[in-house]
Protein backbone atom coordinates (compact mmCIF):
# COMPACT_ATOMS: atom_id res chain seq x y z
CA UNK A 1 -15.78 25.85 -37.38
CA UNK A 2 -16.93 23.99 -34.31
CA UNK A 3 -15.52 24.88 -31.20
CA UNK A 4 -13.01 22.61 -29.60
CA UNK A 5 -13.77 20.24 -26.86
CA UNK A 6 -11.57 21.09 -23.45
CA UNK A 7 -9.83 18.25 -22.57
CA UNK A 8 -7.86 18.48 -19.07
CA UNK A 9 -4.87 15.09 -18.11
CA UNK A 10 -4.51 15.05 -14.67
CA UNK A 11 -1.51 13.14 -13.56
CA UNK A 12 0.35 12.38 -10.43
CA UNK A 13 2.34 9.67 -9.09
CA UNK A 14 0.44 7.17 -6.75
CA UNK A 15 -1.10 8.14 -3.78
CA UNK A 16 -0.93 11.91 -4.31
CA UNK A 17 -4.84 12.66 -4.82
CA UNK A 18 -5.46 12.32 -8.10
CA UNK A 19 -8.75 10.27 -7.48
CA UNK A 20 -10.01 12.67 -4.52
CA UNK A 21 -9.57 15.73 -6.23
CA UNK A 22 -11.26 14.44 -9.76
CA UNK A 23 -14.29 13.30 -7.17
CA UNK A 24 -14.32 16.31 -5.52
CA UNK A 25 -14.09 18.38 -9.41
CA UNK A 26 -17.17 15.84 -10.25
CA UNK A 27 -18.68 16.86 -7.38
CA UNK A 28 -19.01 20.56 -7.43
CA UNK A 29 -19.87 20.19 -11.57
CA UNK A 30 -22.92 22.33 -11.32
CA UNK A 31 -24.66 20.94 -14.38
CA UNK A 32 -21.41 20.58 -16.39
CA UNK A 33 -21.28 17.62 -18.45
CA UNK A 34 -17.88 15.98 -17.76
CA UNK A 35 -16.77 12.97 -19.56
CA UNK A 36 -13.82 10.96 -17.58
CA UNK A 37 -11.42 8.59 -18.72
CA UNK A 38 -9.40 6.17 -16.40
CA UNK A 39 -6.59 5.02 -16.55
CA UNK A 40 -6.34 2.14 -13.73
CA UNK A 41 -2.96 0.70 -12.51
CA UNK A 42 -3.65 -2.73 -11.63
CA UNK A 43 -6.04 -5.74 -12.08
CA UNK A 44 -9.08 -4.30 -11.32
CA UNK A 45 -11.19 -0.88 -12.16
CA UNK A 46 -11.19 0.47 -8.58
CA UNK A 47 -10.75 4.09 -9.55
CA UNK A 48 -13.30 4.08 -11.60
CA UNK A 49 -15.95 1.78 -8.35
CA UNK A 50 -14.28 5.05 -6.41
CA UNK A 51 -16.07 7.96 -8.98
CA UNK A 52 -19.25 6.05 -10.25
CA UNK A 53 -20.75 7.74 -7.24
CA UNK A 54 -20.44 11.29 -8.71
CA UNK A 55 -20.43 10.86 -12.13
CA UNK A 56 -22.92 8.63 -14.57
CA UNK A 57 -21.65 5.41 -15.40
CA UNK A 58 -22.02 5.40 -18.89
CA UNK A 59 -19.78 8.62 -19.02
CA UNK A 60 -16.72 6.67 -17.21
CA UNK A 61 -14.53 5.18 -19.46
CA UNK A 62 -11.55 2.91 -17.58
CA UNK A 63 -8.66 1.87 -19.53
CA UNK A 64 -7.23 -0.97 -17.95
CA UNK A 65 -4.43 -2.29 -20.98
CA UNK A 66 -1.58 -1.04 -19.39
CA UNK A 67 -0.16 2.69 -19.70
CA UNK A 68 -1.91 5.06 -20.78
CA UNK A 69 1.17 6.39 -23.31
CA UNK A 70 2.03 2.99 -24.22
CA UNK A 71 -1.15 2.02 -25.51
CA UNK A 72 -2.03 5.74 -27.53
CA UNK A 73 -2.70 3.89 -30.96
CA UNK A 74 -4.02 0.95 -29.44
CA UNK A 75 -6.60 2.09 -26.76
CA UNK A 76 -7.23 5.82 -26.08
CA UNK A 77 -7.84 7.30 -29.83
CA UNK A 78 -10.02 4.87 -30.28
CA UNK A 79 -11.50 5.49 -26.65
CA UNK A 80 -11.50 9.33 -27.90
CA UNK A 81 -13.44 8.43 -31.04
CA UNK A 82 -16.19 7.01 -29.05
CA UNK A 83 -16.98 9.55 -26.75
CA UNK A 84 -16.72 12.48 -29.86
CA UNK A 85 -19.40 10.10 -31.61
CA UNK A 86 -21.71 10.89 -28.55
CA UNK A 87 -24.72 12.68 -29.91
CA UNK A 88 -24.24 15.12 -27.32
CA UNK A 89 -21.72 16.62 -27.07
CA UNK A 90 -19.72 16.93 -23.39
CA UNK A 91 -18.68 20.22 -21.62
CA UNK A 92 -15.09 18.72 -20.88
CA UNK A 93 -13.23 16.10 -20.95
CA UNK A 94 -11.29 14.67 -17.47
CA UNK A 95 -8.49 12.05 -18.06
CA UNK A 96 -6.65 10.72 -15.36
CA UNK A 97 -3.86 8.76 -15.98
CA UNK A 98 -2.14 6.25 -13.84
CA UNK A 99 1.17 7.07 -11.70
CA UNK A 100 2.92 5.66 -14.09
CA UNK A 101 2.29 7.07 -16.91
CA UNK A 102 4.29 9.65 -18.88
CA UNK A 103 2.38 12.86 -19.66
CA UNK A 104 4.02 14.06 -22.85
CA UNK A 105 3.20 11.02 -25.36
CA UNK A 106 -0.80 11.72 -24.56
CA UNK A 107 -0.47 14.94 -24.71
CA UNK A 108 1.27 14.59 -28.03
CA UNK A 109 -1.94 11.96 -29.44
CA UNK A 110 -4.08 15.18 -29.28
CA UNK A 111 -2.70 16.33 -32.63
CA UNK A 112 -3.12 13.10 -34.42
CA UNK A 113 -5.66 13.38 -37.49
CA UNK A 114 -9.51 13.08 -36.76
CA UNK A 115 -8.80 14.20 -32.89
CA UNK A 116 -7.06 17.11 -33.34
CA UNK A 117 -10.00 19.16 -35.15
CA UNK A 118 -12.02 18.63 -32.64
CA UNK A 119 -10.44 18.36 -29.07
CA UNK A 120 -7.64 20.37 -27.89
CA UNK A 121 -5.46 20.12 -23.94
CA UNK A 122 -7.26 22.37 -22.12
CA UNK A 123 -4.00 21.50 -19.57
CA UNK A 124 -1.97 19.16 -17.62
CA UNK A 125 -2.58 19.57 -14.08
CA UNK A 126 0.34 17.53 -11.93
CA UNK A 127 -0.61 16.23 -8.09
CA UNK A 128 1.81 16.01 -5.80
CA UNK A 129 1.92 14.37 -2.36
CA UNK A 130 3.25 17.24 -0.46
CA UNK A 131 4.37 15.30 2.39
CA UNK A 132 6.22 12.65 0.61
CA UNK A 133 8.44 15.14 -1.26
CA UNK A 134 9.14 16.81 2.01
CA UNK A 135 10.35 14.10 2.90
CA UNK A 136 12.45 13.78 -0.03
CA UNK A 137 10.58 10.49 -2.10
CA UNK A 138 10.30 10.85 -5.90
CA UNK A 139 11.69 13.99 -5.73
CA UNK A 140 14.19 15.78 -8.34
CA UNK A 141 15.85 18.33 -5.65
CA UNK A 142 19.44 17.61 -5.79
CA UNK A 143 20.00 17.74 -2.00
CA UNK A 144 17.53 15.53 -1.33
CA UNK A 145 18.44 12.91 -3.54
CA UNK A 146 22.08 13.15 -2.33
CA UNK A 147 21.04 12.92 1.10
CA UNK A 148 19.28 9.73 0.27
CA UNK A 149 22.51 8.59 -1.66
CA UNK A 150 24.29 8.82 1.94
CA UNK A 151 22.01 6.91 3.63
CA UNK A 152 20.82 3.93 1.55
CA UNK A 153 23.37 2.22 -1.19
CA UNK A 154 20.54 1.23 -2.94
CA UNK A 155 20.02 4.96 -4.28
CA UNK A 156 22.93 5.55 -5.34
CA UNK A 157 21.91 6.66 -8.85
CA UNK A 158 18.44 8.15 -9.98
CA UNK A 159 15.67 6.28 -9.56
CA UNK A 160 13.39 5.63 -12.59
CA UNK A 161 10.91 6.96 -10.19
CA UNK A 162 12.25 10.03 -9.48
CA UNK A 163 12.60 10.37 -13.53
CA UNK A 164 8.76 9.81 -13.82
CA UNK A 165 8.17 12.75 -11.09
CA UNK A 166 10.63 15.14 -13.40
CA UNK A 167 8.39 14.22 -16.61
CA UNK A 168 5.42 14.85 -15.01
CA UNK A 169 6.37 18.05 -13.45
CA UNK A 170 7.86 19.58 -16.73
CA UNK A 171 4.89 19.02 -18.56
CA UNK A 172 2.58 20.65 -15.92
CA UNK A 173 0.72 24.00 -17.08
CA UNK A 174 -0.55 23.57 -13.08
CA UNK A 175 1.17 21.78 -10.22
CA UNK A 176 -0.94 20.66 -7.00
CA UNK A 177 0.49 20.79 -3.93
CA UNK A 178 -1.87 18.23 -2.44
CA UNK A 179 -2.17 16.99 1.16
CA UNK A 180 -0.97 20.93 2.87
CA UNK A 181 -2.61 19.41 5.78
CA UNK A 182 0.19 17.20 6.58
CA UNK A 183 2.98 20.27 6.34
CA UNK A 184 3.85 23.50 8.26
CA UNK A 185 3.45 26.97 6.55
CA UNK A 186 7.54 27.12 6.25
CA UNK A 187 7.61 23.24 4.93
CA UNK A 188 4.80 23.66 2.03
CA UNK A 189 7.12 26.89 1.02
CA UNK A 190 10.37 24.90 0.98
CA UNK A 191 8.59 22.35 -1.43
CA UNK A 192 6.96 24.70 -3.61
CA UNK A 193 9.52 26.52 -4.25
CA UNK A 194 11.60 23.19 -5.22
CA UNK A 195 8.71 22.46 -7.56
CA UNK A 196 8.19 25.57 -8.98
CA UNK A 197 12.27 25.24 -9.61
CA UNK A 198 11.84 22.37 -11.81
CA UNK A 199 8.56 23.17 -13.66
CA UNK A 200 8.10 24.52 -17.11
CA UNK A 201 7.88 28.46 -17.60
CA UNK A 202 4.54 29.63 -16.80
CA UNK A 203 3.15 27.04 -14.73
CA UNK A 204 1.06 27.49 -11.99
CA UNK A 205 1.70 25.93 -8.00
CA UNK A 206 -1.65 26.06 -5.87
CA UNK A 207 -2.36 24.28 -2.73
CA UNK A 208 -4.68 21.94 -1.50
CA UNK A 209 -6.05 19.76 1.10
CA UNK A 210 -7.50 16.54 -0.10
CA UNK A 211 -7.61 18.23 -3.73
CA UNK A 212 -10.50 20.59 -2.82
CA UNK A 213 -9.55 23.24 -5.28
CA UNK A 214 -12.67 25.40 -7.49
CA UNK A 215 -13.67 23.89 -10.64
CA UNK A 216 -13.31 26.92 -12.51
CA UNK A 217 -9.48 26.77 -11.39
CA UNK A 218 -8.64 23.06 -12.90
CA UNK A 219 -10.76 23.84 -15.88
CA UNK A 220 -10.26 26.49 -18.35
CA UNK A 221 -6.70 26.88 -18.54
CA UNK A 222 -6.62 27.20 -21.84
CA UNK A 223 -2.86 26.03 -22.89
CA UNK A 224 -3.31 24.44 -25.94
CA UNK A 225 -0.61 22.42 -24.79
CA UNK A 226 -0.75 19.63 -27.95
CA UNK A 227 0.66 22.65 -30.08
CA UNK A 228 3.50 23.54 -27.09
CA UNK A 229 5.25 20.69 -26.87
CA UNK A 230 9.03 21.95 -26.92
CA UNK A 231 8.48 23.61 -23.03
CA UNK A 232 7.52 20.21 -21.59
CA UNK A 233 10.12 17.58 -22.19
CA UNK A 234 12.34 16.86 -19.05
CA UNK A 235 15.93 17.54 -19.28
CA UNK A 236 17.15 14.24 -18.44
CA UNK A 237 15.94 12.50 -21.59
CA UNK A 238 16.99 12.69 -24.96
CA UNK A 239 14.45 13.28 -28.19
CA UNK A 240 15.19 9.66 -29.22
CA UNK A 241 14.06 8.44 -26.02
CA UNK A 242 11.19 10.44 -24.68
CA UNK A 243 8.26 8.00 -25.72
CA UNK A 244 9.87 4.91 -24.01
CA UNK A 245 9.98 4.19 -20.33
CA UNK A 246 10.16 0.65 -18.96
CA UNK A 247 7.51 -0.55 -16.12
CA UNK A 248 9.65 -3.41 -14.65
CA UNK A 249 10.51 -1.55 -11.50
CA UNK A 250 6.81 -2.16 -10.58
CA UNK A 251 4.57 -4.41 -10.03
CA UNK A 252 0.38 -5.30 -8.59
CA UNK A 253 -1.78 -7.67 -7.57
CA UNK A 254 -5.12 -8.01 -6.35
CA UNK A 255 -5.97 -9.70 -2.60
CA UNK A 256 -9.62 -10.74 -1.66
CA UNK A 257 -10.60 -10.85 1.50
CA UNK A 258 -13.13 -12.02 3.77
CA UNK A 259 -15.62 -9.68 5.59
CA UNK A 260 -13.94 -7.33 8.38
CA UNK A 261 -14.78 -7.79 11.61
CA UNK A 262 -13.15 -4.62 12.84
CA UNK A 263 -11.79 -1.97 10.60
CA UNK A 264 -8.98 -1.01 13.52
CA UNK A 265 -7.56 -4.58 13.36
CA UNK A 266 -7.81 -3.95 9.51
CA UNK A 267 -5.57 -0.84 9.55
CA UNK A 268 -3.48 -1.74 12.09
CA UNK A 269 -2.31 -4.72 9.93
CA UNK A 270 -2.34 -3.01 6.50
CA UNK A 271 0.37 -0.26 8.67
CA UNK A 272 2.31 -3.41 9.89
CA UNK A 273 2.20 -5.05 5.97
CA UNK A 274 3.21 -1.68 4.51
CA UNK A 275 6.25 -0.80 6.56
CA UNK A 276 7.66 -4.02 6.37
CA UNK A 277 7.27 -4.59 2.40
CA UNK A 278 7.70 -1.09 1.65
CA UNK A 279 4.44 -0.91 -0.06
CA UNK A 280 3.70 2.39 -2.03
CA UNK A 281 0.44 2.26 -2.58
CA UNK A 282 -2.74 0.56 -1.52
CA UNK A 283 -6.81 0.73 -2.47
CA UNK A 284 -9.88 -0.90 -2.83
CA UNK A 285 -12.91 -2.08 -1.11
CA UNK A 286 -14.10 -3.86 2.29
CA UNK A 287 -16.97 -5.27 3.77
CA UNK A 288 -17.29 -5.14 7.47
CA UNK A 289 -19.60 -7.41 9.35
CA UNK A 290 -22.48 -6.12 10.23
CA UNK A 291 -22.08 -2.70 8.17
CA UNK A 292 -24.54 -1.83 5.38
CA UNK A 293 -21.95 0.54 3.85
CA UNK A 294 -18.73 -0.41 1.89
CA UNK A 295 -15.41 0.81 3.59
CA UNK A 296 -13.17 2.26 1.32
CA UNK A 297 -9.32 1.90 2.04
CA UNK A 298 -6.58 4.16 0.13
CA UNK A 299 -3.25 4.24 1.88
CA UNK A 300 -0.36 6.28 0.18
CA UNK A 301 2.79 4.65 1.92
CA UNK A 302 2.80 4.61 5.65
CA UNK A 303 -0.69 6.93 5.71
CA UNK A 304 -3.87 4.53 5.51
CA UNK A 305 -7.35 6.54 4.93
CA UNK A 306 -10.28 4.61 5.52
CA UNK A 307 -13.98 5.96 5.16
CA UNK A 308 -17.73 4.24 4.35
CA UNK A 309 -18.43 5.60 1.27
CA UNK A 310 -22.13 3.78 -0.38
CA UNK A 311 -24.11 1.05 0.46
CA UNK A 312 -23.43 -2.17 -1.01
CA UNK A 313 -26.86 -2.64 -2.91
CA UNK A 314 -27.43 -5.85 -4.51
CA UNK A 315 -23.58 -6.35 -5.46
CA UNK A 316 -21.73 -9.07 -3.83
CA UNK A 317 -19.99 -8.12 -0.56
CA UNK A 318 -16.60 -8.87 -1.83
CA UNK A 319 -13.16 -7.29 -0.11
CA UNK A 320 -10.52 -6.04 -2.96
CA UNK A 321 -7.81 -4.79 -2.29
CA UNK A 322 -5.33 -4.01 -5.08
CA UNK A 323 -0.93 -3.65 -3.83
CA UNK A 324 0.98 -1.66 -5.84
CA UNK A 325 5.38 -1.43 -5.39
CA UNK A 326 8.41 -1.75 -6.61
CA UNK A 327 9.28 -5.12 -8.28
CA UNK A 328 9.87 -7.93 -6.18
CA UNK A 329 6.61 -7.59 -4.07
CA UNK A 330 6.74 -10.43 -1.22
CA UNK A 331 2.77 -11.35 -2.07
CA UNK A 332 2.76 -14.60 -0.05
CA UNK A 333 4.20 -12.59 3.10
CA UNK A 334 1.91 -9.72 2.21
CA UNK A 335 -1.35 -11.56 2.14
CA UNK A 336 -0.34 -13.43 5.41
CA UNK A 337 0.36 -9.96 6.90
CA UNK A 338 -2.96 -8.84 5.79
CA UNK A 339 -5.47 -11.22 6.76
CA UNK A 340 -3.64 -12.12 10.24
């Protein structure tokens, strides 16, 4: 019987890594075929612009339908099916799926008929934005939540977001601790022993700066985790409930701009935009006057990381930037805070 295809779901809320440490995996492939599937939060395939860099084009799949385990049936079997129709085979597959997206329906697709001969869950690696638990955002801890209760009326009961963080942590076989950078050595122990609190028997906590982590760690777990699926539910839902969650909470859109004249102007006004429409995430694409390169922006609440990543070749010099928060997203006030 033909071996099974690895298969690895990364997952992760927004802006804790997930894209950086999937380009830096893609990166340090040495000759391993990798096949990568996408699934973008938002109007337009940015992610995927982000990794075409590092990885062939034509073994990038993006699924932009909506969530990833909303749309199993509908858009990643048959996504599946394509790529095992290749005529070569790949070494792995990579999916990333977007902050939103609950791990334990996908994970649960791999032992549908027709996939489940042929790929298995090599494992569910979970990023976390370090810093932002720390501070005690999308966290499960207890006494972090009830601190926040004290402070703000408006969490006064459990987020759904903080439910999305607890699904994605129980159904981890390895939990990043991303962005160590921005912690002290006591801090990144106070968090990782909160996470490794809440996370399934078994799994694994490692560290990371910018997700720079050895491929040979991410890959070959070897969980099996279709076949393990009583360890990974969360404890606050139900088993009549687990394949539902509702996406009103958030919303996107996209904003095109004009070419940049100066990229500190740029950030200082995305900074001012995000604090004062408590933005959680922000990405996409600039052109700057008189720069050959694209500037890439990807800002993970109040932190904005900006860098010149390719040149723009013969595609249009077009700014993107996609805005991703909570529902009720002030876009008029947000675009007017953005191009000044």
């Amino acid at each position: 019987m033909p071996q099974k295809i690895p298969a690895t779901v990364i997952t992760g809320f927004l802006g804790s890594g997930k894209t950086t440490m999937i380009r830096h995996l893609l990166d340090n492939a040495n000759g391993r075929r990798i096949a990568l599937v996408i699934n973008e939060f938002g109007e337009t395939g940015v992610d995927g612009d982000l990794l075409k860099g590092c990885c062939g084009p034509e073994d990038i799949i993006e699924l932009s339908n909506g969530c990833i385990c909303c749309t199993v049936a509908d858009d990643f079997l048959p996504t599946m099916e394509k790529l095992l129709a290749r005529p070569e085979p790949f070494d792995h597959i990579v999916i990333e799926t977007s902050g939103l997206a609950l791990p334990q329906p996908l994970v649960r697709a791999f032992a549908w008929p027709g996939i489940s001969t042929r790929v298995t869950v090599d494992g569910v690696v979970t990023v976390v934005d370090g810093k932002a638990v720390a501070e005690g955002r999308f966290a499960e801890n207890e006494d972090a939540i009830e601190a926040q209760r004290q402070s703000d009326e408006s969490l006064d009961h459990e987020t759904p977001l903080s439910e999305l963080f607890e699904d994605q942590i129980a159904c981890a076989d390895m939990i990043v601790l991303n962005k160590t950078d921005l912690l002290g050595d006591a801090e990144a122990d106070d968090v990782a022993s909160r996470l490794q609190a809440e996370a399934r028997p078994g799994a694994r906590i490692l560290r990371a700066h910018k997700g720079a982590l050895p491929l040979d760690i991410l890959l070959g777990i070897n969980a099996a985790a279709e076949s393990d699926m009583a360890t990974r539910a969360a404890p606050h839902h139900d088993s009549e409930e687990e394949d539902h969650h509702d996406h009103d909470e958030f919303e996107s859109f996209v904003l095109d701009l004009p070419e940049v004249a100066d990229v500190a102007t740029l950030t200082a006004r995305l900074a001012d935009a995000i604090r004062a429409h408590d933005i959680l995430r922000l990405k996409g694409f600039v052109a700057v006057a008189g720069k050959p390169l694209r500037l890439t922006v990807q800002a993970a609440g109040p932190r904005i990381e900006t860098y010149f990543d390719r040149p723009w070749g013969t595609e249009s010099r077009a700014s993107r930037l996609v805005v991703i928060g909570e529902a009720g997203l002030d876009r008029a006030a947000i675009e007017q805070a953005i191009r000044g």
